[in-house]
Protein backbone atom coordinates (compact mmCIF):
# COMPACT_ATOMS: atom_id res chain seq x y z
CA UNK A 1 0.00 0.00 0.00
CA UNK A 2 1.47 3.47 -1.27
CA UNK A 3 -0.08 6.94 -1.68
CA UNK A 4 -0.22 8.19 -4.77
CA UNK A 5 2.63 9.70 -6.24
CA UNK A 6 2.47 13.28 -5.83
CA UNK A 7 5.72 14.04 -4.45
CA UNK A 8 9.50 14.46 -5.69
CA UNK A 9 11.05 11.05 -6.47
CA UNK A 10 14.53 10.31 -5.41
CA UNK A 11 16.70 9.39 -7.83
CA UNK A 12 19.11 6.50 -7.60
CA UNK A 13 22.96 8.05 -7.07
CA UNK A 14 24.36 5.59 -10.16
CA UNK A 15 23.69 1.99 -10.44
CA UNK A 16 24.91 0.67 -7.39
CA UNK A 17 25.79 1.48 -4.15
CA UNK A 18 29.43 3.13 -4.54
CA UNK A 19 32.51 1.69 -3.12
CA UNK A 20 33.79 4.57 -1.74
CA UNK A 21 30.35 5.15 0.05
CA UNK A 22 30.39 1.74 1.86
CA UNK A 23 33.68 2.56 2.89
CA UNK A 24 33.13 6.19 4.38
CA UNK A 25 29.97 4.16 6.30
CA UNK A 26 31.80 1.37 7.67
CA UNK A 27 30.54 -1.12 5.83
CA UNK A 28 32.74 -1.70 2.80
CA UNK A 29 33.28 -5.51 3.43
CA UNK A 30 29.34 -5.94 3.52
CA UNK A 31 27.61 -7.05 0.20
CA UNK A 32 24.85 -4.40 -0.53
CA UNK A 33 21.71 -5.88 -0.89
CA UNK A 34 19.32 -3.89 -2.83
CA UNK A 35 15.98 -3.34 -0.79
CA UNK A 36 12.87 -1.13 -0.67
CA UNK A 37 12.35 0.46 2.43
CA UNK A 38 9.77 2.74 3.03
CA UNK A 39 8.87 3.07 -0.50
CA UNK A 40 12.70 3.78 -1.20
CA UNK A 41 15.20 2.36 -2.74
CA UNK A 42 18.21 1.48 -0.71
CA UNK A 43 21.06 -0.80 0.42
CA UNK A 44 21.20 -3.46 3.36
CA UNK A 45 24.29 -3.97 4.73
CA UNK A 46 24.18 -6.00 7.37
CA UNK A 47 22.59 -3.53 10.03
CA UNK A 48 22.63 -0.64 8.24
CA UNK A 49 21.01 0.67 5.15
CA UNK A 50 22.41 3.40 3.17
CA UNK A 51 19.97 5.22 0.77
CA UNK A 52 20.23 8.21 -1.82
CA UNK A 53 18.98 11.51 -0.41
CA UNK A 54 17.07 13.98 -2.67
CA UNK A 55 18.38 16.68 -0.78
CA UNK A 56 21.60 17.06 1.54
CA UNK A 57 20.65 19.77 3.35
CA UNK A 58 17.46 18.11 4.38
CA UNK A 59 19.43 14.97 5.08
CA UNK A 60 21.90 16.38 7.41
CA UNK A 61 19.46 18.10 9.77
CA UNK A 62 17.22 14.52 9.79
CA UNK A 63 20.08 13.35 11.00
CA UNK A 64 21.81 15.54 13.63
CA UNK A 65 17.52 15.11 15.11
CA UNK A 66 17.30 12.07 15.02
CA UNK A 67 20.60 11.23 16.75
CA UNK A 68 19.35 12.55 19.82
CA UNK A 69 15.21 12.60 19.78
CA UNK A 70 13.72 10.56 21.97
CA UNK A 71 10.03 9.31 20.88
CA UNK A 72 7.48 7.15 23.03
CA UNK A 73 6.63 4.12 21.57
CA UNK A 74 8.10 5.19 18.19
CA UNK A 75 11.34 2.71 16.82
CA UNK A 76 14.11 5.29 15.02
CA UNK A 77 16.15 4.32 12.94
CA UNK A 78 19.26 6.46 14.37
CA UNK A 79 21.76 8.04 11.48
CA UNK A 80 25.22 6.88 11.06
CA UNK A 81 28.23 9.19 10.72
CA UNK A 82 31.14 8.63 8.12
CA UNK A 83 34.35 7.74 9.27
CA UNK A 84 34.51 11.52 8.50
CA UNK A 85 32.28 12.74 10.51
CA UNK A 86 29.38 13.35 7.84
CA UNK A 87 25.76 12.93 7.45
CA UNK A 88 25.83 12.64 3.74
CA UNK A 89 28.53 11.68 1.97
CA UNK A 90 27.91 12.02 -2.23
CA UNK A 91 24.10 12.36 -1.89
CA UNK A 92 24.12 9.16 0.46
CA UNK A 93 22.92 9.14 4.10
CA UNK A 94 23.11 5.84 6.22
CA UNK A 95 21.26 4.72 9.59
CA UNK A 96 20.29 1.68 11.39
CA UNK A 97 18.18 -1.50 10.06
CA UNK A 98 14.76 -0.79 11.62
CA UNK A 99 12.51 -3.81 10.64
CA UNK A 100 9.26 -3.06 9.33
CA UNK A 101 6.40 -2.68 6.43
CA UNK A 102 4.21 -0.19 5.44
CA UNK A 103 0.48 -1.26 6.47
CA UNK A 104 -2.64 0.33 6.49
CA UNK A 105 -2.40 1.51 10.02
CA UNK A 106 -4.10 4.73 9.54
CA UNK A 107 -5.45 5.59 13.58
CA UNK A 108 -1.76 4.10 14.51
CA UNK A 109 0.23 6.67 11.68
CA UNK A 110 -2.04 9.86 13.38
CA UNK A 111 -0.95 8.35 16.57
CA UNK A 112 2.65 8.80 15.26
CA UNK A 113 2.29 11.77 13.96
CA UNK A 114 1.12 13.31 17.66
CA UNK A 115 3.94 11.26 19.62
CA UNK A 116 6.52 12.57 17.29
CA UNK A 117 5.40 16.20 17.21
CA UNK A 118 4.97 16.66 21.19
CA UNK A 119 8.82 15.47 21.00
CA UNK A 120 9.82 18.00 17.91
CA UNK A 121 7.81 20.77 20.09
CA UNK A 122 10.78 22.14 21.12
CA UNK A 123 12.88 22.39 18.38
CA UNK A 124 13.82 25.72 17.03
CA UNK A 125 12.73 26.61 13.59
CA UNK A 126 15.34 24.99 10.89
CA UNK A 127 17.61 27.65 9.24
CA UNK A 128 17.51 25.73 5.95
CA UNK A 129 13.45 26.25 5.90
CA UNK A 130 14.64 29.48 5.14
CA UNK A 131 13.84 30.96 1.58
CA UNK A 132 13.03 27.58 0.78
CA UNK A 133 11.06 27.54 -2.50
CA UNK A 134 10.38 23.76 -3.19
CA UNK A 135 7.26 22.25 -4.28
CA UNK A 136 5.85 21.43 -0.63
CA UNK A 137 7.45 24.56 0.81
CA UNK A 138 5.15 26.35 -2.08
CA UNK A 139 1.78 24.21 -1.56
CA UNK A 140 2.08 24.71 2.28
CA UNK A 141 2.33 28.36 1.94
CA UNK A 142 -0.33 28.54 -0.55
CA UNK A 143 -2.68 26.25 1.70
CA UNK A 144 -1.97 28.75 4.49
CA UNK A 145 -2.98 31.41 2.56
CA UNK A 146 0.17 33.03 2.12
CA UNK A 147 1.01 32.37 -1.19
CA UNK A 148 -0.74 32.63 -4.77
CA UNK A 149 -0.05 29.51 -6.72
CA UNK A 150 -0.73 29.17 -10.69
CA UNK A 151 -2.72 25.40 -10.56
CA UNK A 152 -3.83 23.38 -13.28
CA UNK A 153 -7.57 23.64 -13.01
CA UNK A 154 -8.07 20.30 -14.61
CA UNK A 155 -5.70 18.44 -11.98
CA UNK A 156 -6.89 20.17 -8.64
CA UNK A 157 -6.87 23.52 -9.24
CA UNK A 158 -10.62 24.41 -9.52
CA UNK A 159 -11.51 22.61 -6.58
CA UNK A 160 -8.40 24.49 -5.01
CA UNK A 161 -10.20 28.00 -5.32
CA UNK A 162 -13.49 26.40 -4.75
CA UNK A 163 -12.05 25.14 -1.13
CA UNK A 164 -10.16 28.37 -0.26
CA UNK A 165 -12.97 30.25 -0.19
CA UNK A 166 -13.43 28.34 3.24
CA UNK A 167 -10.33 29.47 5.02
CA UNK A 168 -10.37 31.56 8.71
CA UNK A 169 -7.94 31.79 10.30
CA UNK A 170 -6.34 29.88 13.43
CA UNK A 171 -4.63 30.33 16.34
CA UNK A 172 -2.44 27.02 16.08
CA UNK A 173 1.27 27.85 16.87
CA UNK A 174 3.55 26.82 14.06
CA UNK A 175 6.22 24.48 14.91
CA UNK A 176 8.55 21.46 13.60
CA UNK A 177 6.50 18.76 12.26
CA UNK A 178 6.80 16.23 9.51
CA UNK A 179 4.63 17.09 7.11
CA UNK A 180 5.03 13.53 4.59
CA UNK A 181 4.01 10.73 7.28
CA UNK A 182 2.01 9.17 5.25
CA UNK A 183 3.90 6.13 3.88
CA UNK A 184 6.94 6.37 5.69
CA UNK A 185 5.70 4.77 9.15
CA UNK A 186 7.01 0.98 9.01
CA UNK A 187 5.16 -2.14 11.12
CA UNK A 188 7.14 -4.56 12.59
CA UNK A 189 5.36 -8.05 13.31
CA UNK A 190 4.29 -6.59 17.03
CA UNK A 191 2.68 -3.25 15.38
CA UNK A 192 5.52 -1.46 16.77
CA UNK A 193 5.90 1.75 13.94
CA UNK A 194 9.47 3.24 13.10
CA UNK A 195 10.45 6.08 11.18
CA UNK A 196 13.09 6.31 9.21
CA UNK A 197 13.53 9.92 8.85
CA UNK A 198 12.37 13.77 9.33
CA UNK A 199 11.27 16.21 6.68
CA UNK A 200 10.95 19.15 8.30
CA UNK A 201 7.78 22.25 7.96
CA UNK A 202 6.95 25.33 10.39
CA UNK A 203 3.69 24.09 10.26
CA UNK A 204 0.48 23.32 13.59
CA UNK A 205 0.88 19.79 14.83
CA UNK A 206 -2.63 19.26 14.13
CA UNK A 207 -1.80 20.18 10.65
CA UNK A 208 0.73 17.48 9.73
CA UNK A 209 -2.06 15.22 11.69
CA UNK A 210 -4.82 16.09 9.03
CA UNK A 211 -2.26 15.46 5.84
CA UNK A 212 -2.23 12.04 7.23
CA UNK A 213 -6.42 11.35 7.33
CA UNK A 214 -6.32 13.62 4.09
CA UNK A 215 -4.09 10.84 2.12
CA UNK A 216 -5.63 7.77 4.38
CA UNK A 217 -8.88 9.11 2.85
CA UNK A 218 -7.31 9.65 -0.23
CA UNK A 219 -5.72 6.47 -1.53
CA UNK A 220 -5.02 4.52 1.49
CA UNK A 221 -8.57 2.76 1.66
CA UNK A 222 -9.67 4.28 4.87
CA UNK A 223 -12.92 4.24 6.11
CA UNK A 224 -14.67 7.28 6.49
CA UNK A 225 -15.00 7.94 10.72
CA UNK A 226 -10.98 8.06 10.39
CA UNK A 227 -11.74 11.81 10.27
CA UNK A 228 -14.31 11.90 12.82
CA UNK A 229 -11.66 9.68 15.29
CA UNK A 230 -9.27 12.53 15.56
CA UNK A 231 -11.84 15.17 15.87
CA UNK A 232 -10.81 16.33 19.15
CA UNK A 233 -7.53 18.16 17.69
CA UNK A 234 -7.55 21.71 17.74
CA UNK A 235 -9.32 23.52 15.10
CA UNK A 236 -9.96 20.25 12.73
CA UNK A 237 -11.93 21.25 10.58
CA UNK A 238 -9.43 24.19 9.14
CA UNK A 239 -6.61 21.97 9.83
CA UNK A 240 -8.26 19.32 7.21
CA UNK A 241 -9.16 21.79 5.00
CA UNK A 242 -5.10 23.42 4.87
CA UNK A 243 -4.49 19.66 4.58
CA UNK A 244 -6.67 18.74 1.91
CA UNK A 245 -6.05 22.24 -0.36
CA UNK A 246 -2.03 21.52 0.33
CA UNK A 247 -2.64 17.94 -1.13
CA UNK A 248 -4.86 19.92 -3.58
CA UNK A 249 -1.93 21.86 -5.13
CA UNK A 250 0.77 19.08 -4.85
CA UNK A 251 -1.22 16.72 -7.55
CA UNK A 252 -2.30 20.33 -9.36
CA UNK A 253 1.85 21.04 -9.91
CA UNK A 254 2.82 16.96 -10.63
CA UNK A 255 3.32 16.25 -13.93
CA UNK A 256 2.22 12.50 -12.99
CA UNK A 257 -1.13 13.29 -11.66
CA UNK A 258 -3.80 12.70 -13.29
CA UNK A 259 -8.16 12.45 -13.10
CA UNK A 260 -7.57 8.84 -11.40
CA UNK A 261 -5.10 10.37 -8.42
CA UNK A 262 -7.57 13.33 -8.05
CA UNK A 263 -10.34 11.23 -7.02
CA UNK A 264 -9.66 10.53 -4.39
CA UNK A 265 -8.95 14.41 -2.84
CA UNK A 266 -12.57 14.70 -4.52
CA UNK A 267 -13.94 12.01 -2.02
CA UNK A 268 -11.87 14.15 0.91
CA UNK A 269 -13.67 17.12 -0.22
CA UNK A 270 -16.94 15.48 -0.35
CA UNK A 271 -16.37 14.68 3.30
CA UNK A 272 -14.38 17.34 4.84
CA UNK A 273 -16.78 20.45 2.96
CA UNK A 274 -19.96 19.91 5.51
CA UNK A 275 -17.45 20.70 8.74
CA UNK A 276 -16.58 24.32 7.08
């Protein structure tokens, strides 16, 4: 089970797994064993996986987080440094084997997703979110409000403007969350979830919540009280609806999406319109 594929794809550093990257990892007498993990391609070697990152930046500050953050009932899989002392070495990052699948968990992912964020809470705001001008940097802001974004109508963008027109505003604080947990929480056998890494927004915690139930809704096959379970979060119904129009201009920008991938924000819509 994946979500549909709105988002950047990383590309594979090469054919293989470099030498010279095993070595700077530690694990240059290991035979790589090509794997997906988390919807990724990557290498097993022995207990540690090394993957291509799409961004280094990104990849570095995962890292130096997730050495030291401490999550209840949330598996990590902690980062590896080179023999160098580097996070990413040639596009490559490395961490820890952290068994697991992805499975349609959805209640157990939201319960992630508020675990994790009462542990970011403190974090300061990430220097590199700075001018950022990516595509989910630009469909947050424009979900928020603070951005115009040229959609195409036919892929999302006329029920973009439609949904908009539904906006107040909110008192949530902004803070570090991880605004892509959809499809990246992996099951053990036990149910136990892991996470392999951060991406990191300025966004409400009860934001990042609602992307999750937006793509669960979407094109993970959940049922339709998923929504109504997490009611309880501060100022739902405008955190779904930032959720839903970020989603909304994400598949509007892809050149991949298409009518099949939008019907399923249409069946969000349908559901999440009557709380506005």
């Amino acid at each position: 089970m994946t979500g549909v594929p709105v988002l950047p794809q990383v590309a594979l550093v090469g054919s293989a797994l470099p030498q010279h990257v095993r070595t700077a990892f530690g694990v240059g007498e290991s035979e790589p064993r090509p794997v997906v993990w988390a919807g990724r391609r990557a290498w097993h070697c022995g207990d540690v996986l090394v993957r291509p990152v799409a961004d280094n930046a990104v990849a570095a500050w995962s890292a130096r987080v997730l050495e030291g953050l401490e999550v209840e009932g949330l598996r990590l899989a902690r980062p590896i440094r080179s023999s160098d002392g580097r996070w990413v070495v040639a596009g490559w990052a490395a961490s820890r084997f952290v068994a697991g699948t992805i499975e349609p968990r959805h209640d157990a992912v939201v319960e992630v997703a508020t675990r994790l964020h009462a542990a970011t809470a403190a974090l300061p705001r990430p220097r590199l979110l700075d001018d950022r001008d990516d595509l989910l940097t630009r469909s947050a802001a424009g979900a928020f409000g603070e951005r115009r974004l040229a959609l195409d109508q036919a892929k999302g963008g006329e029920l973009y403007t439609a949904l908009a027109t539904y906006r107040r505003p909110v008192r949530s604080a902004p803070q570090v969350v991880h605004p892509e947990l959809f499809g990246a929480v992996l099951f053990d056998h036990d149910g136990r979830p892991a996470l392999i890494e951060l991406t990191p927004a300025w966004r409400p915690k009860e934001w990042a919540a609602a992307v999750v139930v937006v793509d669960a809704l979407a094109w993970g096959g959940a049922d339709d009280e998923l929504m109504k379970r997490w009611a309880h979060l501060s100022e739902w119904p405008q955190m779904l609806l930032r959720a839903l129009l970020y989603r909304l201009a994400l598949h509007a920008q892809h050149p991949e999406a298409s009518a099949r991938t939008l019907a399923g924000l249409d069946r969000v819509a349908r559901l999440v319109a009557p709380l506005l």
